[in-house]
PDB file of N, CA and C in Angstrom:
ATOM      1  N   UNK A   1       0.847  -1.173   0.000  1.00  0.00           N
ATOM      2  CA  UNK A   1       0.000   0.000   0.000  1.00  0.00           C
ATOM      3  C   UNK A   1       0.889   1.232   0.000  1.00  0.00           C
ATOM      4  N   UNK A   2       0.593   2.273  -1.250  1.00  0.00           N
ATOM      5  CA  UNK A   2       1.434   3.057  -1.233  1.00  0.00           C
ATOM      6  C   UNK A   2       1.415   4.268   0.461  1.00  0.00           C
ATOM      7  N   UNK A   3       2.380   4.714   0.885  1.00  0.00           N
ATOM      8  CA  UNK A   3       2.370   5.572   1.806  1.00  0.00           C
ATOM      9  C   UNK A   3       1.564   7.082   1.691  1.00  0.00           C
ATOM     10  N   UNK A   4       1.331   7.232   0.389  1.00  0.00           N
ATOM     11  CA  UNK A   4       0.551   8.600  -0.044  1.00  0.00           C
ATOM     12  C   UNK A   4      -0.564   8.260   0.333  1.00  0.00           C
ATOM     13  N   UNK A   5      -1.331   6.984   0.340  1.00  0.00           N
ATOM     14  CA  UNK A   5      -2.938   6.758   0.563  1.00  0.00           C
ATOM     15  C   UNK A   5      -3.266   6.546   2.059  1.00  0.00           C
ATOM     16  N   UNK A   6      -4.906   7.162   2.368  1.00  0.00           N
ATOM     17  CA  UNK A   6      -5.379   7.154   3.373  1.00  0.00           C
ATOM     18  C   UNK A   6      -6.583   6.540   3.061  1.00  0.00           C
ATOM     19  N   UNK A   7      -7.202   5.383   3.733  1.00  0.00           N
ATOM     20  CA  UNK A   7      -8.281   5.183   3.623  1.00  0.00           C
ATOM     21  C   UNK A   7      -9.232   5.523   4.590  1.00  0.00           C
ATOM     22  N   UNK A   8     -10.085   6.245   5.098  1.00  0.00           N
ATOM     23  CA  UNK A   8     -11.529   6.329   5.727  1.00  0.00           C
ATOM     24  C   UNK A   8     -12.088   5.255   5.758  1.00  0.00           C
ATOM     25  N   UNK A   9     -12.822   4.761   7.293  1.00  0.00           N
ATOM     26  CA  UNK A   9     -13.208   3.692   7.617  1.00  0.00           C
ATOM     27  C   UNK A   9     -14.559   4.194   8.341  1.00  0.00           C
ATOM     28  N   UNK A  10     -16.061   3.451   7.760  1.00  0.00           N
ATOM     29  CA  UNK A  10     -17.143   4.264   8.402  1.00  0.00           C
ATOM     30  C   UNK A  10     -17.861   3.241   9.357  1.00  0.00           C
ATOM     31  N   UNK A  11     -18.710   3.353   9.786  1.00  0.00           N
ATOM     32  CA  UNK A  11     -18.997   2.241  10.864  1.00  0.00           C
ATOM     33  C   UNK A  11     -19.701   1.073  10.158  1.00  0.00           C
ATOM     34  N   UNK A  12     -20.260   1.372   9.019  1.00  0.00           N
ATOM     35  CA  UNK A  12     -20.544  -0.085   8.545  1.00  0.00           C
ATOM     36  C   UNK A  12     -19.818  -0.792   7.916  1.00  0.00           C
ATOM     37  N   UNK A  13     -18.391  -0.205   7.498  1.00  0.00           N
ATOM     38  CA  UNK A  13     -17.465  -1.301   7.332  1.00  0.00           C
ATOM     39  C   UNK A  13     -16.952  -2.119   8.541  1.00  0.00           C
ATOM     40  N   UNK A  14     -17.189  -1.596   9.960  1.00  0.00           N
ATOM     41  CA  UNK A  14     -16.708  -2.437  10.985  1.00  0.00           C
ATOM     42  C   UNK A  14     -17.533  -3.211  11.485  1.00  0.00           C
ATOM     43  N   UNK A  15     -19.023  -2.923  11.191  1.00  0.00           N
ATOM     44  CA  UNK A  15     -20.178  -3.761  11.184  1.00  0.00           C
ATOM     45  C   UNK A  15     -20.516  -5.067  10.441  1.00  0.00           C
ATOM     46  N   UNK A  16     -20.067  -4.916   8.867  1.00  0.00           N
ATOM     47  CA  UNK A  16     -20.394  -5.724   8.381  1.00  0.00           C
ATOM     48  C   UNK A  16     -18.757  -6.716   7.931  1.00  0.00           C
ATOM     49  N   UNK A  17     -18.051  -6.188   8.362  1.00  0.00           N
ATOM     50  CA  UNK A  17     -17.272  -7.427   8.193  1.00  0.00           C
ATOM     51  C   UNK A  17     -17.172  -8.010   9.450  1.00  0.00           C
ATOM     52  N   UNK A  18     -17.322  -7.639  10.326  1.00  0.00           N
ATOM     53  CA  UNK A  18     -17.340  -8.141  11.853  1.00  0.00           C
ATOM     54  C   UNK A  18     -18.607  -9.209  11.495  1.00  0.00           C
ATOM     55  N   UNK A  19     -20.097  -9.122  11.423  1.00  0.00           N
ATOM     56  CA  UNK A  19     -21.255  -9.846  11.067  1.00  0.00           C
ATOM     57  C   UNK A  19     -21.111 -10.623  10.157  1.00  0.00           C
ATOM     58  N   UNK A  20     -20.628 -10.416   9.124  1.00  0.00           N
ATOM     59  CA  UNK A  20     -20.847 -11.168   7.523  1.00  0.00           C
ATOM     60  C   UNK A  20     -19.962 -11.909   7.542  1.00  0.00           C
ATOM     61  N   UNK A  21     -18.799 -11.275   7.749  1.00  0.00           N
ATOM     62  CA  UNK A  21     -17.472 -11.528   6.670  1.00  0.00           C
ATOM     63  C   UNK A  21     -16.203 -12.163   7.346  1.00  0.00           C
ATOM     64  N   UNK A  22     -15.908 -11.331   8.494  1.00  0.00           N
ATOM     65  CA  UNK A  22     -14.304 -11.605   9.402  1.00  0.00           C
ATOM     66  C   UNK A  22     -14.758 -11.458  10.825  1.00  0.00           C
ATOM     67  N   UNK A  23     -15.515 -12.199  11.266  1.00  0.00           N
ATOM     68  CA  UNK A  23     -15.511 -12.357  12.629  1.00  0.00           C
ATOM     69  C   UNK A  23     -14.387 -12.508  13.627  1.00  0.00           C
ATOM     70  N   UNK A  24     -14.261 -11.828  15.027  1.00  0.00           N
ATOM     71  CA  UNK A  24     -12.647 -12.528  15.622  1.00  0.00           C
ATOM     72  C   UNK A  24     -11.872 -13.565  15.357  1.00  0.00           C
ATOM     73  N   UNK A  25     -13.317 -14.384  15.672  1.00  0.00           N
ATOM     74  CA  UNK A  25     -12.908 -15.784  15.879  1.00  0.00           C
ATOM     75  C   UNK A  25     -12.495 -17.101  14.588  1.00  0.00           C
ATOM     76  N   UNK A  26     -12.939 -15.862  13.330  1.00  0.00           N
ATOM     77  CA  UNK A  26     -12.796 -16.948  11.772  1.00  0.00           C
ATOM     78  C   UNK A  26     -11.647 -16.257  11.359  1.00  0.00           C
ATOM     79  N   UNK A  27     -11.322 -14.684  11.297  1.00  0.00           N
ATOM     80  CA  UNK A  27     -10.792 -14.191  10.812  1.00  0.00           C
ATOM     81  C   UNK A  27      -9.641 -12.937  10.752  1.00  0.00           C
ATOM     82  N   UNK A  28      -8.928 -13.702  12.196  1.00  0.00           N
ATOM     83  CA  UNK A  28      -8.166 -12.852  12.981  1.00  0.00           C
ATOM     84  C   UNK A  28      -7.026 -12.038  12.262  1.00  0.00           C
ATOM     85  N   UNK A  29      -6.539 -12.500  11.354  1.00  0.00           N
ATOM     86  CA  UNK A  29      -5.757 -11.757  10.606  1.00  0.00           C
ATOM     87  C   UNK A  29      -6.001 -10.592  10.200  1.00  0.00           C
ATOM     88  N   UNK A  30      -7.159 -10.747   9.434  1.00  0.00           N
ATOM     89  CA  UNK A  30      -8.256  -9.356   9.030  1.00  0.00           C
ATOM     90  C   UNK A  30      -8.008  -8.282   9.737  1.00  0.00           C
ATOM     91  N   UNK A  31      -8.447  -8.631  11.096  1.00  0.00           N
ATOM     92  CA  UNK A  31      -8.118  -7.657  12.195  1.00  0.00           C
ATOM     93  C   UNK A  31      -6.989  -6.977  12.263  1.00  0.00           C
ATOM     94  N   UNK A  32      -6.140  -8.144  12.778  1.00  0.00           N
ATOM     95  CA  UNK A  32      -4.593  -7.342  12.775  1.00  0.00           C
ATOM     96  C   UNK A  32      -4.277  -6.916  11.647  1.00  0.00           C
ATOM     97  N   UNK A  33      -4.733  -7.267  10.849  1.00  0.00           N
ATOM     98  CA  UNK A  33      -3.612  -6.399   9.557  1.00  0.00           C
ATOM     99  C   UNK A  33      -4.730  -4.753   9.330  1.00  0.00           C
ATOM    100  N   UNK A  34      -5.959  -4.816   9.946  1.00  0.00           N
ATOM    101  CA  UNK A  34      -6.357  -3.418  10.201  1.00  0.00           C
ATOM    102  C   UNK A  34      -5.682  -3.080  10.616  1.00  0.00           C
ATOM    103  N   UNK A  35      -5.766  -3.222  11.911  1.00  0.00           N
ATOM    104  CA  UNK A  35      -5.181  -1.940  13.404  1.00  0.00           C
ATOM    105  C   UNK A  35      -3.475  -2.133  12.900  1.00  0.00           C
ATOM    106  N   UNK A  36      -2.669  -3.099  11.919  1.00  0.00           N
ATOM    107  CA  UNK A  36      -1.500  -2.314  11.887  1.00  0.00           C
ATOM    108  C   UNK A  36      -1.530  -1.189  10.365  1.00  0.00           C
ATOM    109  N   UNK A  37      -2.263  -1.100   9.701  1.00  0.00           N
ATOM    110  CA  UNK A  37      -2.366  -0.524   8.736  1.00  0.00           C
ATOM    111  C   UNK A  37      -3.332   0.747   9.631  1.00  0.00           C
ATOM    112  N   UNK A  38      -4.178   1.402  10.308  1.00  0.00           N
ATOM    113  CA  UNK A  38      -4.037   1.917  11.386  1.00  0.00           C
ATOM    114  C   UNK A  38      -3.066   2.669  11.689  1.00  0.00           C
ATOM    115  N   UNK A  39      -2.521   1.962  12.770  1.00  0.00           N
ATOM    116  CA  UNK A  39      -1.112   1.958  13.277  1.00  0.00           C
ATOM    117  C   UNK A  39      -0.283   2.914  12.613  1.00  0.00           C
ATOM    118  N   UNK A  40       0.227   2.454  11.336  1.00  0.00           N
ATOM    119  CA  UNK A  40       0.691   2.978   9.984  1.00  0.00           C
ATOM    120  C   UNK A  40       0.199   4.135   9.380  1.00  0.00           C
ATOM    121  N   UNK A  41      -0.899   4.568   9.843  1.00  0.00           N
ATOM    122  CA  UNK A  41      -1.529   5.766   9.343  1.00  0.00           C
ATOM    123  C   UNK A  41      -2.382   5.794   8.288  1.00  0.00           C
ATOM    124  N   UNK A  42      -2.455   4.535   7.274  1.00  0.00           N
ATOM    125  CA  UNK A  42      -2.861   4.277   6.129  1.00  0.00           C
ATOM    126  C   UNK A  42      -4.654   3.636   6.055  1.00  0.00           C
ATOM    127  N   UNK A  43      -5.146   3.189   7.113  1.00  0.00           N
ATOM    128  CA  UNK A  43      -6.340   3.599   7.817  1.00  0.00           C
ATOM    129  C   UNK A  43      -7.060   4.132   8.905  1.00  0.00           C
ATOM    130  N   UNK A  44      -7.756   5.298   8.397  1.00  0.00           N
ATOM    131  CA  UNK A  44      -7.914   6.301   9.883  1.00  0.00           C
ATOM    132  C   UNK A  44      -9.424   6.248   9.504  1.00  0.00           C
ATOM    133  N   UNK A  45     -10.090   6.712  10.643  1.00  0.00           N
ATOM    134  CA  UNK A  45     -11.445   6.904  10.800  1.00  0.00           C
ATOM    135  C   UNK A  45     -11.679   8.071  11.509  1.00  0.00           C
ATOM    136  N   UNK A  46     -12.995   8.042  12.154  1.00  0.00           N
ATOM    137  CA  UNK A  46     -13.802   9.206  13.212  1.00  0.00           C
ATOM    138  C   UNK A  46     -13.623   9.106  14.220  1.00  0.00           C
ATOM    139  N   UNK A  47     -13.920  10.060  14.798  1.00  0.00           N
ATOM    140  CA  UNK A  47     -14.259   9.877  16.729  1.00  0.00           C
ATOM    141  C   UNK A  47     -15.621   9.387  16.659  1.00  0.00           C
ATOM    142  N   UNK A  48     -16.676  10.116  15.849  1.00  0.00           N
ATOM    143  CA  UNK A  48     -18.277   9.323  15.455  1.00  0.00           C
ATOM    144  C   UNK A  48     -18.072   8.050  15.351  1.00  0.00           C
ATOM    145  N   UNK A  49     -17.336   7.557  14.480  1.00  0.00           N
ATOM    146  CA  UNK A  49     -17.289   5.678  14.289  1.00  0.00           C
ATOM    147  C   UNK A  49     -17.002   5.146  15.553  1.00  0.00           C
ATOM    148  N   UNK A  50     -15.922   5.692  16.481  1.00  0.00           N
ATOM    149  CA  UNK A  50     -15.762   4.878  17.986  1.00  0.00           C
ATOM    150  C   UNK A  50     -16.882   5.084  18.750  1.00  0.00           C
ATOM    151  N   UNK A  51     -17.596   6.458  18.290  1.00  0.00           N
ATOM    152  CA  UNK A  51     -18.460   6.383  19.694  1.00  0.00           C
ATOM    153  C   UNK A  51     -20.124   5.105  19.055  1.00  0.00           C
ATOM    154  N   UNK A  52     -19.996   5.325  17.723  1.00  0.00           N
ATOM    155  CA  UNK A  52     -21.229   4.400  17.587  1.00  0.00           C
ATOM    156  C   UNK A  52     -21.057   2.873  18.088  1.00  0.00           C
ATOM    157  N   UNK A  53     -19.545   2.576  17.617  1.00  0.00           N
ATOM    158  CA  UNK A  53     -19.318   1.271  17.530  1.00  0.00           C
ATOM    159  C   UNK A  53     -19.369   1.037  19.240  1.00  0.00           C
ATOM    160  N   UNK A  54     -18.799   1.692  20.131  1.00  0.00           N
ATOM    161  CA  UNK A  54     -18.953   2.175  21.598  1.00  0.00           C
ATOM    162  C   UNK A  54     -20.310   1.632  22.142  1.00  0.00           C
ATOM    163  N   UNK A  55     -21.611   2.189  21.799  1.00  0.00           N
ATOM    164  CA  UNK A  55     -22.322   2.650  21.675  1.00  0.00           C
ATOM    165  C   UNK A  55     -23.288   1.033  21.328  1.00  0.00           C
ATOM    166  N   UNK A  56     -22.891   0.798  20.402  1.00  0.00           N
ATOM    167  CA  UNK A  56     -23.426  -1.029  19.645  1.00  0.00           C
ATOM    168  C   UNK A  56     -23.099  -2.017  20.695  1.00  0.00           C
ATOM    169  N   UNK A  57     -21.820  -2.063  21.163  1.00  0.00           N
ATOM    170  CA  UNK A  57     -21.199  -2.817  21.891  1.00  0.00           C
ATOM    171  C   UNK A  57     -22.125  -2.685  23.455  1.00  0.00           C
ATOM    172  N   UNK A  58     -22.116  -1.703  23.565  1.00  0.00           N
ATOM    173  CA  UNK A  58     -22.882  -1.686  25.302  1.00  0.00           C
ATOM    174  C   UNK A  58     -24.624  -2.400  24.583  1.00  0.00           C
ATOM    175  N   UNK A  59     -25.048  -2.065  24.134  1.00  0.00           N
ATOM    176  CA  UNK A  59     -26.794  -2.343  23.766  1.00  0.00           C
ATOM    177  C   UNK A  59     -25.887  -4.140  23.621  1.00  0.00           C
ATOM    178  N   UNK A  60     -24.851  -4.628  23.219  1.00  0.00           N
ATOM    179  CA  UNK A  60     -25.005  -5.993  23.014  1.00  0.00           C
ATOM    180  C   UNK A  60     -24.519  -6.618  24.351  1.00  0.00           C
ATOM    181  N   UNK A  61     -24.151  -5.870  25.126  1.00  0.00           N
ATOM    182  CA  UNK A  61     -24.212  -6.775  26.827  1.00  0.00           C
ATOM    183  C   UNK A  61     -25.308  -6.744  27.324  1.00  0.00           C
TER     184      UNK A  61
END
């Protein structure tokens, strides 16, 4: 991934691959290679996306 690109991440991409697609538990790589691409600067998001996803997570306890 070139270093010039940033991708934006909105909450239904963390929704629906979490549901559909890459669950923890099938598809852990997925994950990590987010949060280090993240990490890297090369995917960033909102403070809105943490607080919804925040927000999803409490209504599911």
């Amino acid at each position: 991934m070139s270093s010039s690109h940033k991708f934006v991440i909105d909450t239904n991409v963390f929704i629906e691959a979490y549901t559909r697609y890459y669950s923890f538990g099938i598809a852990p790589s997925f994950w990590n290679a987010l949060i280090q691409h993240a990490e890297n600067g090369h995917v960033i998001s909102i403070d809105r996306v943490k607080q919804q996803l925040n927000r999803l997570h409490k209504e599911d306890e």
